[in-house]
PDB file of N, CA and C in Angstrom:
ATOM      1  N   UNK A   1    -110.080  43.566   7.880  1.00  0.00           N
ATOM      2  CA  UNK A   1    -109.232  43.021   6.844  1.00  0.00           C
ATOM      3  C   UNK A   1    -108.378  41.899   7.429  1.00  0.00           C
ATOM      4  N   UNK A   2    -108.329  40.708   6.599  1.00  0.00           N
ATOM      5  CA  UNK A   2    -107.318  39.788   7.274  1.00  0.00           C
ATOM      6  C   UNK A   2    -106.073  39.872   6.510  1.00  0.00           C
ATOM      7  N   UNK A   3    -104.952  39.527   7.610  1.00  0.00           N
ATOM      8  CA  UNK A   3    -103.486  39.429   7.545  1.00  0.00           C
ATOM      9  C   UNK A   3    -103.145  38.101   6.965  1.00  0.00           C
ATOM     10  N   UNK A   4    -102.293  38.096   6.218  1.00  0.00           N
ATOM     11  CA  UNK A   4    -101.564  36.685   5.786  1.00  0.00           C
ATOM     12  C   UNK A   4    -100.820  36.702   7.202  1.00  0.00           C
ATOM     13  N   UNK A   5    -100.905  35.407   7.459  1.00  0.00           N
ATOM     14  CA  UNK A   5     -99.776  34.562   7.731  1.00  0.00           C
ATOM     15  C   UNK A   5     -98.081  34.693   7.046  1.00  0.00           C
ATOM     16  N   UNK A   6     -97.346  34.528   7.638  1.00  0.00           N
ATOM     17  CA  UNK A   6     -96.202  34.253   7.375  1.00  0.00           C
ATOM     18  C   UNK A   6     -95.497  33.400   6.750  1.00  0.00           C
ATOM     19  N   UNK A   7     -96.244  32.135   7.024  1.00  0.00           N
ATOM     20  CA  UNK A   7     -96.190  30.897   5.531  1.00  0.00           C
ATOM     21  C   UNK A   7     -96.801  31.526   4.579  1.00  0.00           C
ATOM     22  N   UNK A   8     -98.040  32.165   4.471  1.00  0.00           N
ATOM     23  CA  UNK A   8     -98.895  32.605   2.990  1.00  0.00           C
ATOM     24  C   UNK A   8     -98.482  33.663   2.657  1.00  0.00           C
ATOM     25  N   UNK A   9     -97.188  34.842   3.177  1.00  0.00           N
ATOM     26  CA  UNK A   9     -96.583  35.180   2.847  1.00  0.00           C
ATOM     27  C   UNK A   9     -95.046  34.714   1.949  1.00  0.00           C
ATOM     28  N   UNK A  10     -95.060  33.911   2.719  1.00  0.00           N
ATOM     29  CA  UNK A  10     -93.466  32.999   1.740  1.00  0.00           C
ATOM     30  C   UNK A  10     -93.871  32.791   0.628  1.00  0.00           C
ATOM     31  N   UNK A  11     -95.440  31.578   0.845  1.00  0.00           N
ATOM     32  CA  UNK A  11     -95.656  31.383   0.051  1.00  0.00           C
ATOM     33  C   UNK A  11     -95.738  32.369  -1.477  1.00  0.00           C
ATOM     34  N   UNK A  12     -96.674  33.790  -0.915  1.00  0.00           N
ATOM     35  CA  UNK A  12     -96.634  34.571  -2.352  1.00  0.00           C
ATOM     36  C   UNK A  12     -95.218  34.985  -2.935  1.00  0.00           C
ATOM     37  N   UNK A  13     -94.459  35.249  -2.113  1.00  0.00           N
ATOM     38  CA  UNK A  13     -92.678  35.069  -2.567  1.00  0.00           C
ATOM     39  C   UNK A  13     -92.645  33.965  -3.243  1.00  0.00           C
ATOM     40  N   UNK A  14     -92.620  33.114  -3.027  1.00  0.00           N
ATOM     41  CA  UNK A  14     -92.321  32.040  -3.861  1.00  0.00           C
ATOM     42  C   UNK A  14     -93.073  32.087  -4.772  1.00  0.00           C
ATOM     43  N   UNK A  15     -94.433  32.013  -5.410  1.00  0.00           N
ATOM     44  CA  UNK A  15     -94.955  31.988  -6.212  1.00  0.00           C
ATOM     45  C   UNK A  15     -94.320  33.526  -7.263  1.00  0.00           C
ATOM     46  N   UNK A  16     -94.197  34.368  -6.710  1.00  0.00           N
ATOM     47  CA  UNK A  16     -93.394  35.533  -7.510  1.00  0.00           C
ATOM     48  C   UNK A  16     -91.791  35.137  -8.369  1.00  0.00           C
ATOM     49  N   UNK A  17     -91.256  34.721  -7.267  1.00  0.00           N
ATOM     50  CA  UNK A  17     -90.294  34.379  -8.096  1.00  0.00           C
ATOM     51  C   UNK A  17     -90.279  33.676  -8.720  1.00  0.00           C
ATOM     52  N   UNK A  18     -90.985  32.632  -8.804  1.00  0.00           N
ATOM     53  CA  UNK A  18     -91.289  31.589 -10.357  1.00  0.00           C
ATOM     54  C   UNK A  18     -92.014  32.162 -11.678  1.00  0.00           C
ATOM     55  N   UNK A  19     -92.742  33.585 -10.733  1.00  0.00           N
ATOM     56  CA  UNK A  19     -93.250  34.412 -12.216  1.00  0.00           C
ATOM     57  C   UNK A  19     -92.086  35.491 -12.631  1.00  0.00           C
ATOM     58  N   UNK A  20     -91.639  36.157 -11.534  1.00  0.00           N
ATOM     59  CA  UNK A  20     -90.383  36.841 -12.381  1.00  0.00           C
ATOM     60  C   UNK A  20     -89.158  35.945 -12.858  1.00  0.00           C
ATOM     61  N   UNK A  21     -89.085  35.062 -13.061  1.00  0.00           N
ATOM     62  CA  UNK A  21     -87.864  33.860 -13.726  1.00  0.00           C
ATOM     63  C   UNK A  21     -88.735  33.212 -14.889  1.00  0.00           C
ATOM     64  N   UNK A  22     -90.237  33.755 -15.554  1.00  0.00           N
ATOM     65  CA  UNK A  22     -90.831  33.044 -16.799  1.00  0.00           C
ATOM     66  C   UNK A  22     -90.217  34.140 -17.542  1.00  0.00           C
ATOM     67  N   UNK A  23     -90.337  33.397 -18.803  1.00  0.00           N
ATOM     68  CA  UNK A  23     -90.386  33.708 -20.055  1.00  0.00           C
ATOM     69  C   UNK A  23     -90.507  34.942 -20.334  1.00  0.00           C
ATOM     70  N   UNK A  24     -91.912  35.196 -19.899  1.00  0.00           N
ATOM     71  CA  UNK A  24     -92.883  36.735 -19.860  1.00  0.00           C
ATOM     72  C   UNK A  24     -92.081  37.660 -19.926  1.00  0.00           C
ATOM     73  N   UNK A  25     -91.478  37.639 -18.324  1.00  0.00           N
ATOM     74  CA  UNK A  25     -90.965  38.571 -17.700  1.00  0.00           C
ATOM     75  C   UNK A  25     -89.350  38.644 -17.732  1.00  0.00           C
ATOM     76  N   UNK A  26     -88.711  37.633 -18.131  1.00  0.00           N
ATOM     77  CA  UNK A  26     -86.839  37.384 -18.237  1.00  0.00           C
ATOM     78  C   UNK A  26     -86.620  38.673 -19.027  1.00  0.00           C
ATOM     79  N   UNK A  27     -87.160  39.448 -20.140  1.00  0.00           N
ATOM     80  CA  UNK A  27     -86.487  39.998 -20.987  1.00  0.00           C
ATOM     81  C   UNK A  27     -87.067  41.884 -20.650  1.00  0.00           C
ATOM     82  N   UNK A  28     -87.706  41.755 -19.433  1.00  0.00           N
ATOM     83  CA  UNK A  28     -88.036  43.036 -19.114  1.00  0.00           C
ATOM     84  C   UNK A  28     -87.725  42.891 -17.525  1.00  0.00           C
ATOM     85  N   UNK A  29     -86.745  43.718 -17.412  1.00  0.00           N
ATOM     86  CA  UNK A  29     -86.310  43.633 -15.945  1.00  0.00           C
ATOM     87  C   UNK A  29     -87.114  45.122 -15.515  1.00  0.00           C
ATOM     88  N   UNK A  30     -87.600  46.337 -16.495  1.00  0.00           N
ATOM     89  CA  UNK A  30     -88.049  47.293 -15.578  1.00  0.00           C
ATOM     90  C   UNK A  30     -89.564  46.570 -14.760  1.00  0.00           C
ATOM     91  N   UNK A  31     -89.978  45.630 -15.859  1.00  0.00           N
ATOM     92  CA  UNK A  31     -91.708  44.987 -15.101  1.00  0.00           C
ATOM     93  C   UNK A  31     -91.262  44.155 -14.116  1.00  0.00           C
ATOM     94  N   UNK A  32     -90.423  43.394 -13.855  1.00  0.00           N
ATOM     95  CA  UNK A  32     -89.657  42.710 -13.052  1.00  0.00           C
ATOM     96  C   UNK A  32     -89.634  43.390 -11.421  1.00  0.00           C
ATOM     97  N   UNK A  33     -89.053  44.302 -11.813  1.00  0.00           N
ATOM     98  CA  UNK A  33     -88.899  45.653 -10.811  1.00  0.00           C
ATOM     99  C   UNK A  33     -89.836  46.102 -10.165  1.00  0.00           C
ATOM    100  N   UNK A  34     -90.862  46.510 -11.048  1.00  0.00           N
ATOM    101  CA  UNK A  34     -92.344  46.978 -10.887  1.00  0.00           C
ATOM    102  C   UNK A  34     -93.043  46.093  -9.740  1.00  0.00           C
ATOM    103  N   UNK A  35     -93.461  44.413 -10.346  1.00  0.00           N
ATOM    104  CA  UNK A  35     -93.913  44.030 -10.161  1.00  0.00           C
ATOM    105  C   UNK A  35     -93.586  43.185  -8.299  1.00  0.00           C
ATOM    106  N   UNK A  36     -92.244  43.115  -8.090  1.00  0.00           N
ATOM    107  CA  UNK A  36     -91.821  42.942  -6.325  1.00  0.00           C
ATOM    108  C   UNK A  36     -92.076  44.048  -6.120  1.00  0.00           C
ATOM    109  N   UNK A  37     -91.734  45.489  -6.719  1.00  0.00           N
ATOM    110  CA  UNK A  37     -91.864  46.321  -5.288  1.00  0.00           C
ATOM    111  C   UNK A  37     -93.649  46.340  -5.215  1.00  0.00           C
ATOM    112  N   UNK A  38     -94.387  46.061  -6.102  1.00  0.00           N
ATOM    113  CA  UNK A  38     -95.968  46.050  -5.866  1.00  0.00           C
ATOM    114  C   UNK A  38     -95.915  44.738  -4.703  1.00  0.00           C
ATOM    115  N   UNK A  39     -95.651  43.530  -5.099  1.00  0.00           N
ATOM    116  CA  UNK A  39     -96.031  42.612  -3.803  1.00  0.00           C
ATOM    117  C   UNK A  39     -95.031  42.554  -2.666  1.00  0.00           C
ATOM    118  N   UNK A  40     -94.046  43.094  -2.703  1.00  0.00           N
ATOM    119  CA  UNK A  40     -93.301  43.337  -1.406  1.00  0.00           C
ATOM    120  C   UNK A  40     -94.051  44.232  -0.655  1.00  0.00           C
ATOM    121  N   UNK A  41     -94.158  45.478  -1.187  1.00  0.00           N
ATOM    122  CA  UNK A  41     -94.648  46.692  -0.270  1.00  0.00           C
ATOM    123  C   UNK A  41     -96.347  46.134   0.421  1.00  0.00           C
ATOM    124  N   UNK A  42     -96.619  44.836  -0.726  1.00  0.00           N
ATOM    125  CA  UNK A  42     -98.168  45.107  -0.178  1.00  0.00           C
ATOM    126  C   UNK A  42     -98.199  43.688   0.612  1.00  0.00           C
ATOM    127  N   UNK A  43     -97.345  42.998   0.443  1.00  0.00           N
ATOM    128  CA  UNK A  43     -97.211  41.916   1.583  1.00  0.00           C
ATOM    129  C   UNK A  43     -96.359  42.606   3.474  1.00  0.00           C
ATOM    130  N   UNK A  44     -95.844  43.799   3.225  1.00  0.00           N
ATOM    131  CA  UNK A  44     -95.076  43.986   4.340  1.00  0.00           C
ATOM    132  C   UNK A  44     -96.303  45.498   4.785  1.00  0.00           C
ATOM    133  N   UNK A  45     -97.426  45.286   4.471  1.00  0.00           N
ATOM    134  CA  UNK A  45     -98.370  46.205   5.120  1.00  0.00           C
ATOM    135  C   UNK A  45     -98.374  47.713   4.372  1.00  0.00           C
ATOM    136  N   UNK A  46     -97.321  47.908   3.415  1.00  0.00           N
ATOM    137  CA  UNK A  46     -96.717  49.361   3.314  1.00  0.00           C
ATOM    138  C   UNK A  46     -97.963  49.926   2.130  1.00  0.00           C
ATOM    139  N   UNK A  47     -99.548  49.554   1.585  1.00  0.00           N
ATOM    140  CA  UNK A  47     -99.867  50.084   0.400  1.00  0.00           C
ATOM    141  C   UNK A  47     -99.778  51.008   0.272  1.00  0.00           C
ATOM    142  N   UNK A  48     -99.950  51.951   1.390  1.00  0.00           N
ATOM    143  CA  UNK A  48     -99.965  53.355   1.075  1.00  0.00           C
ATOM    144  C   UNK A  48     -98.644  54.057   0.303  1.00  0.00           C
ATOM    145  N   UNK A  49     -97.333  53.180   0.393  1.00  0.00           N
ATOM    146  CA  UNK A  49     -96.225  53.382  -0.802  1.00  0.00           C
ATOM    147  C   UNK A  49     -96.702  53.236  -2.109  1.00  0.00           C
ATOM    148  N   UNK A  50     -97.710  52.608  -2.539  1.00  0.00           N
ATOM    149  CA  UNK A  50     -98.664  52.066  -3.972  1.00  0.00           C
ATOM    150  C   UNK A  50     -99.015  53.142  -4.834  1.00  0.00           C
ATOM    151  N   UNK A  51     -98.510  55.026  -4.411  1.00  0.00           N
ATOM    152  CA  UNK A  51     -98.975  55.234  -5.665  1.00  0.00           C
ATOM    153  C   UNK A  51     -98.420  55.759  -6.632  1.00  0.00           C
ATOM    154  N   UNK A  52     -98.590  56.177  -7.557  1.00  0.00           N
ATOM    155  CA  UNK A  52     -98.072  56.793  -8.941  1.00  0.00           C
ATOM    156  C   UNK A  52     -96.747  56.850  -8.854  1.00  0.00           C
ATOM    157  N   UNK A  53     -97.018  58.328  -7.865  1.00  0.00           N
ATOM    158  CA  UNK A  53     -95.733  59.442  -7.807  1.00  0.00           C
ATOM    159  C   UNK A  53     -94.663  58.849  -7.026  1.00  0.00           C
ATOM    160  N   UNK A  54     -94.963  57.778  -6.357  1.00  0.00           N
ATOM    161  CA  UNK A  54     -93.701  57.056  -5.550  1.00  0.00           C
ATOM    162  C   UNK A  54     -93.263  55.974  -6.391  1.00  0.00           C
ATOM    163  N   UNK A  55     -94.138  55.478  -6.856  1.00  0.00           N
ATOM    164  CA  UNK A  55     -93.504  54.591  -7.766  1.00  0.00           C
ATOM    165  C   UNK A  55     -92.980  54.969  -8.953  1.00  0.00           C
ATOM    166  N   UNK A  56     -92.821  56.065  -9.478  1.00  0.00           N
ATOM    167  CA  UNK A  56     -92.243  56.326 -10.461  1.00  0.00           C
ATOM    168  C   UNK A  56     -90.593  56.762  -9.912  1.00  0.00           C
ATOM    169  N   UNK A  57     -91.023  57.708  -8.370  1.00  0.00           N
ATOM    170  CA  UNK A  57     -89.461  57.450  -8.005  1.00  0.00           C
ATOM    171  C   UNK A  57     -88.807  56.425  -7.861  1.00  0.00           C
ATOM    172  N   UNK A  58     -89.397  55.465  -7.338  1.00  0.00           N
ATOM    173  CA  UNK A  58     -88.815  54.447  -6.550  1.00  0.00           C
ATOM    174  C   UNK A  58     -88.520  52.782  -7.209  1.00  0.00           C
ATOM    175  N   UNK A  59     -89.329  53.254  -8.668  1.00  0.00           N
ATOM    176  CA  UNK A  59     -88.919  51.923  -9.729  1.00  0.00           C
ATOM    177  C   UNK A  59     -88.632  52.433 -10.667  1.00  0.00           C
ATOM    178  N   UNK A  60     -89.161  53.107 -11.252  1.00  0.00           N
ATOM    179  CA  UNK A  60     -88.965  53.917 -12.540  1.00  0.00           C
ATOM    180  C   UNK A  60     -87.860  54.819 -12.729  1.00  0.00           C
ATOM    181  N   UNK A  61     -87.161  55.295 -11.465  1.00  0.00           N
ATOM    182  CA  UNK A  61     -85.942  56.375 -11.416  1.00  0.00           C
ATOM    183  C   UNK A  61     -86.291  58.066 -12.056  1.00  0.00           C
ATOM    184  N   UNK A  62     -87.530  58.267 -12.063  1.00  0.00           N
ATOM    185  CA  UNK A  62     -87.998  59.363 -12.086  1.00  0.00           C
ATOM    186  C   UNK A  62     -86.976  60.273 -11.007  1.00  0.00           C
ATOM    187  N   UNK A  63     -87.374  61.310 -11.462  1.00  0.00           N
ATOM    188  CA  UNK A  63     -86.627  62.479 -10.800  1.00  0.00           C
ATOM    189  C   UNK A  63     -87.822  63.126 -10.078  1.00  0.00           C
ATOM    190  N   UNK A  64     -87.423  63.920  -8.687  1.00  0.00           N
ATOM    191  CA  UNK A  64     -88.560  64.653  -8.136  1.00  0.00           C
ATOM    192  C   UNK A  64     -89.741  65.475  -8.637  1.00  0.00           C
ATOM    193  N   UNK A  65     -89.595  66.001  -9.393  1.00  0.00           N
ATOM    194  CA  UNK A  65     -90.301  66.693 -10.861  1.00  0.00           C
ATOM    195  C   UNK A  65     -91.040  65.699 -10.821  1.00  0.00           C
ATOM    196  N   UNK A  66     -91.015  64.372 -10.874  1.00  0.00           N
ATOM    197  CA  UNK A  66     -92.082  63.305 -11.739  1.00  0.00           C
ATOM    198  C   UNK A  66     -93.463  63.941 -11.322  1.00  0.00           C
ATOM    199  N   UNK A  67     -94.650  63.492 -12.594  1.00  0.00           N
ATOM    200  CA  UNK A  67     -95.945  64.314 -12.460  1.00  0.00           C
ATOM    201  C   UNK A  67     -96.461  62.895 -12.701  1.00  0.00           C
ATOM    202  N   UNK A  68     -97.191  61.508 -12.145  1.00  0.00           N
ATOM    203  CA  UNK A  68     -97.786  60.709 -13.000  1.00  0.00           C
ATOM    204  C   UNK A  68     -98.908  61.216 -13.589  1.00  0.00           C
ATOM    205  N   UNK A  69     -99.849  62.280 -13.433  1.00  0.00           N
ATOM    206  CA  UNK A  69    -100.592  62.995 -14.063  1.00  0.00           C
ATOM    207  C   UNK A  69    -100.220  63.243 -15.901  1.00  0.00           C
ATOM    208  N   UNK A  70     -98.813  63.612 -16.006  1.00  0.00           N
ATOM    209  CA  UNK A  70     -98.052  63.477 -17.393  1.00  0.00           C
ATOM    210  C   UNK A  70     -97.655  62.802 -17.721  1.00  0.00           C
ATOM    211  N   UNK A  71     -96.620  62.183 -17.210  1.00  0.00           N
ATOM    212  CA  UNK A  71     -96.088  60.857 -17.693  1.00  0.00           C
ATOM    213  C   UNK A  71     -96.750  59.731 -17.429  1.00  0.00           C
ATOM    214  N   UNK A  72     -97.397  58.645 -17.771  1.00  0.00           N
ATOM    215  CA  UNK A  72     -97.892  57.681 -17.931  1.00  0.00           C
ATOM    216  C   UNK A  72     -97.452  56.317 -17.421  1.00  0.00           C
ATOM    217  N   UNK A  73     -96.267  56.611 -17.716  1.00  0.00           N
ATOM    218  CA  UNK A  73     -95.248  55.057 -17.491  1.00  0.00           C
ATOM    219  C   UNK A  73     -95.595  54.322 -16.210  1.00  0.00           C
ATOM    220  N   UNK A  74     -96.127  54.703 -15.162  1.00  0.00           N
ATOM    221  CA  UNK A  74     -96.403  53.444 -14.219  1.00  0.00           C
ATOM    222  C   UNK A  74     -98.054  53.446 -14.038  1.00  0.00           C
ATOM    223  N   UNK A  75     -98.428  53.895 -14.822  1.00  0.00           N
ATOM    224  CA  UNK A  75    -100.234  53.636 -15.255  1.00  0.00           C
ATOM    225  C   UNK A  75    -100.027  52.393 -17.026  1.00  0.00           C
ATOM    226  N   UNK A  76     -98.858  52.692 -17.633  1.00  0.00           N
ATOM    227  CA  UNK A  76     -98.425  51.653 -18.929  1.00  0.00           C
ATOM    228  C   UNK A  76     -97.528  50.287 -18.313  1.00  0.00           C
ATOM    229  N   UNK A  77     -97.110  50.507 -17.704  1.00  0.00           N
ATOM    230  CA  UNK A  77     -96.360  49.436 -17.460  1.00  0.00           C
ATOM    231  C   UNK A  77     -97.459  48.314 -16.004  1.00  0.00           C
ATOM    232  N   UNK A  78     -98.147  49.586 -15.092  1.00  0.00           N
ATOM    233  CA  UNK A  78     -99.718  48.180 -14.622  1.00  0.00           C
ATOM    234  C   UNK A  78     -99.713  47.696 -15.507  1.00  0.00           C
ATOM    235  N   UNK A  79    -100.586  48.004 -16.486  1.00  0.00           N
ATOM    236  CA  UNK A  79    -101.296  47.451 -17.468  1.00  0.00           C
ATOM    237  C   UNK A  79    -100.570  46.093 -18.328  1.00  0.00           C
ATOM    238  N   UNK A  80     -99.336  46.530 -18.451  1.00  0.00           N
ATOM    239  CA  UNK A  80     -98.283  45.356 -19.248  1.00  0.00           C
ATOM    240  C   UNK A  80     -98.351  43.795 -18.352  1.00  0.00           C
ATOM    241  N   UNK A  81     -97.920  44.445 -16.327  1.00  0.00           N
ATOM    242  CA  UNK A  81     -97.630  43.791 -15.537  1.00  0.00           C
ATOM    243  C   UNK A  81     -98.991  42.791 -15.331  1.00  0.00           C
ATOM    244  N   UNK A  82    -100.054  43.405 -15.853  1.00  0.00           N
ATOM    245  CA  UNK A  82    -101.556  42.967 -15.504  1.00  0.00           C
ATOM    246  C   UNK A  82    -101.295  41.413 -16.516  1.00  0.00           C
TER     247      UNK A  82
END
């Protein structure tokens, strides 16, 4: 697997923040949310933070209980972010 670079890392920062500051996204700060900790975690090596049940803690403010098996919300809100 190849590594970005550190410029082609800025670079996808930068290109993010010109998509979380559109239109799209100004009036939904939870997809906002969603959508850095998806390219932060996966630009700083971390995917294995990428799934369900962490992300529902860790953007969504789920409580330990969270089941993404039941609740849906970060399998609905991919899909929005898509």
């Amino acid at each position: 697997m190849q590594t970005l670079s550190e410029l082609d890392k800025e670079s996808v920062r930068s290109y993010m923040d010109k998509i979380l500051k559109s239109t799209v996204f100004s009036n939904s700060p939870r997809q906002k949310r969603f959508l850095d900790y998806l390219v932060t975690h996966s630009l700083n090596g971390d995917a294995e933070r990428l799934k369900g049940y962490t992300i529902g803690i860790e953007v969504f403010d789920k409580e330990d209980d969270f089941d993404p098996s039941i609740d849906a919300i970060v399998r609905v809100d991919a899909t929005r972010v898509r």
